[in-house]
C-alpha atoms as a PDB file:
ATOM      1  CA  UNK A   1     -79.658 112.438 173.303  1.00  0.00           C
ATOM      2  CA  UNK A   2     -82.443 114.746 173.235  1.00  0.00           C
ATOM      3  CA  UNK A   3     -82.698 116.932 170.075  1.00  0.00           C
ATOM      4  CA  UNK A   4     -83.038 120.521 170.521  1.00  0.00           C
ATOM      5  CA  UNK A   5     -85.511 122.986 168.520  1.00  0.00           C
ATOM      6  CA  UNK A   6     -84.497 126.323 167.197  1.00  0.00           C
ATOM      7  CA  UNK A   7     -87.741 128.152 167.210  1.00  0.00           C
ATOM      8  CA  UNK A   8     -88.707 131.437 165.136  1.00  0.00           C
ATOM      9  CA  UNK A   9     -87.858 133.779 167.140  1.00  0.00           C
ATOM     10  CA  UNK A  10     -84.656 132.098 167.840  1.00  0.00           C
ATOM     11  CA  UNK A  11     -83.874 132.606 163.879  1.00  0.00           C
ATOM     12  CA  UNK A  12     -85.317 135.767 164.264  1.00  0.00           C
ATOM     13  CA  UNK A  13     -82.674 136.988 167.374  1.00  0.00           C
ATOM     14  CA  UNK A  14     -79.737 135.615 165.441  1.00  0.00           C
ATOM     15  CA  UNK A  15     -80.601 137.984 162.860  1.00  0.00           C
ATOM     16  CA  UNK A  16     -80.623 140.914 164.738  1.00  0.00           C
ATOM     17  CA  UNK A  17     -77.300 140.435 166.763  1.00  0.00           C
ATOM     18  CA  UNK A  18     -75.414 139.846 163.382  1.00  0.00           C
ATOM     19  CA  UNK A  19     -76.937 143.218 162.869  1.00  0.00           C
ATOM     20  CA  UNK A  20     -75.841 144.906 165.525  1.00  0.00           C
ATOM     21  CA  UNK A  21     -72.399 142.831 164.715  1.00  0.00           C
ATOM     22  CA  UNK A  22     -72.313 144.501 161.428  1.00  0.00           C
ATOM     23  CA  UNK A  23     -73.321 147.863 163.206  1.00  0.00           C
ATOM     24  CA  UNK A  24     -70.778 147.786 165.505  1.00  0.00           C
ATOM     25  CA  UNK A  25     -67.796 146.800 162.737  1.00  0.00           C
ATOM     26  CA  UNK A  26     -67.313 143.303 164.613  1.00  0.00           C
ATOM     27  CA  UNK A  27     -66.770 141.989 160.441  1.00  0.00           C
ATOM     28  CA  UNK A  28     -64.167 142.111 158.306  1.00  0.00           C
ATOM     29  CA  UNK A  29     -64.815 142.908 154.723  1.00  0.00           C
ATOM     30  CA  UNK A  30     -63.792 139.802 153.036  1.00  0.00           C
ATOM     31  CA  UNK A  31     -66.348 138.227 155.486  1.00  0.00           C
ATOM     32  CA  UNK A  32     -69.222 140.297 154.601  1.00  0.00           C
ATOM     33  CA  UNK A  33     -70.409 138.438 151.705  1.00  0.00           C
ATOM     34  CA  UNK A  34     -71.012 135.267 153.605  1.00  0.00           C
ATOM     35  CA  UNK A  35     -72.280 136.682 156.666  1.00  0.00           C
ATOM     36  CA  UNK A  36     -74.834 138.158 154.495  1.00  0.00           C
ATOM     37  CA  UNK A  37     -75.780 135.372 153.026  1.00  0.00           C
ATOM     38  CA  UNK A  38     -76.200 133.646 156.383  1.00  0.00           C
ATOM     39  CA  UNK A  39     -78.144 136.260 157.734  1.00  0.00           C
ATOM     40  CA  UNK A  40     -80.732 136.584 154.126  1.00  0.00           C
ATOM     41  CA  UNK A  41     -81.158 132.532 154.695  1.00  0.00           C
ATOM     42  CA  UNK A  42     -82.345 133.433 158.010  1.00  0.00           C
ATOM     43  CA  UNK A  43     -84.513 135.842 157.407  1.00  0.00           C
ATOM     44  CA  UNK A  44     -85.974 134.330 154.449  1.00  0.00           C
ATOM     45  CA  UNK A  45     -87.273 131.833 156.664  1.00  0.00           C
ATOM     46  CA  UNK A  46     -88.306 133.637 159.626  1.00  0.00           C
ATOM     47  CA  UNK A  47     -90.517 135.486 157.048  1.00  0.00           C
ATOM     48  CA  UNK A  48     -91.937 132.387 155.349  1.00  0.00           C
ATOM     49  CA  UNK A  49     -92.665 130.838 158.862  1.00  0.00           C
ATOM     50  CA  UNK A  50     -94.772 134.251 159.562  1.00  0.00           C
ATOM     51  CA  UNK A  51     -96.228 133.426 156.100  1.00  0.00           C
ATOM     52  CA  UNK A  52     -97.933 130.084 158.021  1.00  0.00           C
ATOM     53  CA  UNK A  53     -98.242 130.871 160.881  1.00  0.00           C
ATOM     54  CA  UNK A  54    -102.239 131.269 161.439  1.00  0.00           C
ATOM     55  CA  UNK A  55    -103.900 134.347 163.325  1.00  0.00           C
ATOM     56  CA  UNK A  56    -106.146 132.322 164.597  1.00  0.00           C
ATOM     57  CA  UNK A  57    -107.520 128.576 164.957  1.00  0.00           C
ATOM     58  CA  UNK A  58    -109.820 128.047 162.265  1.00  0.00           C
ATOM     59  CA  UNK A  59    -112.085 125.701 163.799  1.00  0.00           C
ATOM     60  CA  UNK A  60    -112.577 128.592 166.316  1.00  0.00           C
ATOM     61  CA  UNK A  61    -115.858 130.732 166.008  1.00  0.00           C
ATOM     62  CA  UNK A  62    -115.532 134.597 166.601  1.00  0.00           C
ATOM     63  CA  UNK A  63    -119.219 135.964 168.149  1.00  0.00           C
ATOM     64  CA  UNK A  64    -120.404 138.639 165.758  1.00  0.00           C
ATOM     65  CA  UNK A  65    -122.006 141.430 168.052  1.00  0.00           C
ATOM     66  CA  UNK A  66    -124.254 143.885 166.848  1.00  0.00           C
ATOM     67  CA  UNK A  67    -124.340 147.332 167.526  1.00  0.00           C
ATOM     68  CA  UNK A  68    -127.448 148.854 168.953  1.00  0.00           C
ATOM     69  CA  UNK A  69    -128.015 152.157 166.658  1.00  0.00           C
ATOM     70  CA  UNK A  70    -130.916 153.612 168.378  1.00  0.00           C
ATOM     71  CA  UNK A  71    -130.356 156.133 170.328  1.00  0.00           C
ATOM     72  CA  UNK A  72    -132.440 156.545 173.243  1.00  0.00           C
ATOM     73  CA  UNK A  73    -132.552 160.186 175.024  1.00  0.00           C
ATOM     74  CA  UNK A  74    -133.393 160.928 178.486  1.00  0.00           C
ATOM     75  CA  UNK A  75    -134.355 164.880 178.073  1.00  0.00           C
END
């Protein structure tokens, strides 16, 4: 059996449709509390997998280009 992987933005979607879940009045009250606390797990870690995510490969260098600040006029 292959095993499947949830991904960020995966995490990230599930919060947002038990948003729009909430929004919509798709919960009862008495199971408010523990949707809640589903959806704040989830979002705690799609926010600490943002944390570590890197920009940009470190081993990567970024050309520095200088601007030329003489101006040269053709009058």
């Amino acid at each position: 059996m292959e095993a499947k992987v949830i991904t960020v933005q995966d995490l990230a979607g599930i919060v947002s449709i038990i948003d729009v879940c909430s929004q919509r009045g798709a919960f009862r009250g008495e199971e408010l509390s523990g949707v809640g606390r589903v959806r704040e797990s989830l979002l705690a870690e799609v926010q600490a997998q943002q944390v570590e995510a890197p920009t940009a490969p470190a081993a990567v260098d970024v050309p520095q280009v200088e601007a030329d600040t003489s101006e040269e006029s053709s009058d």
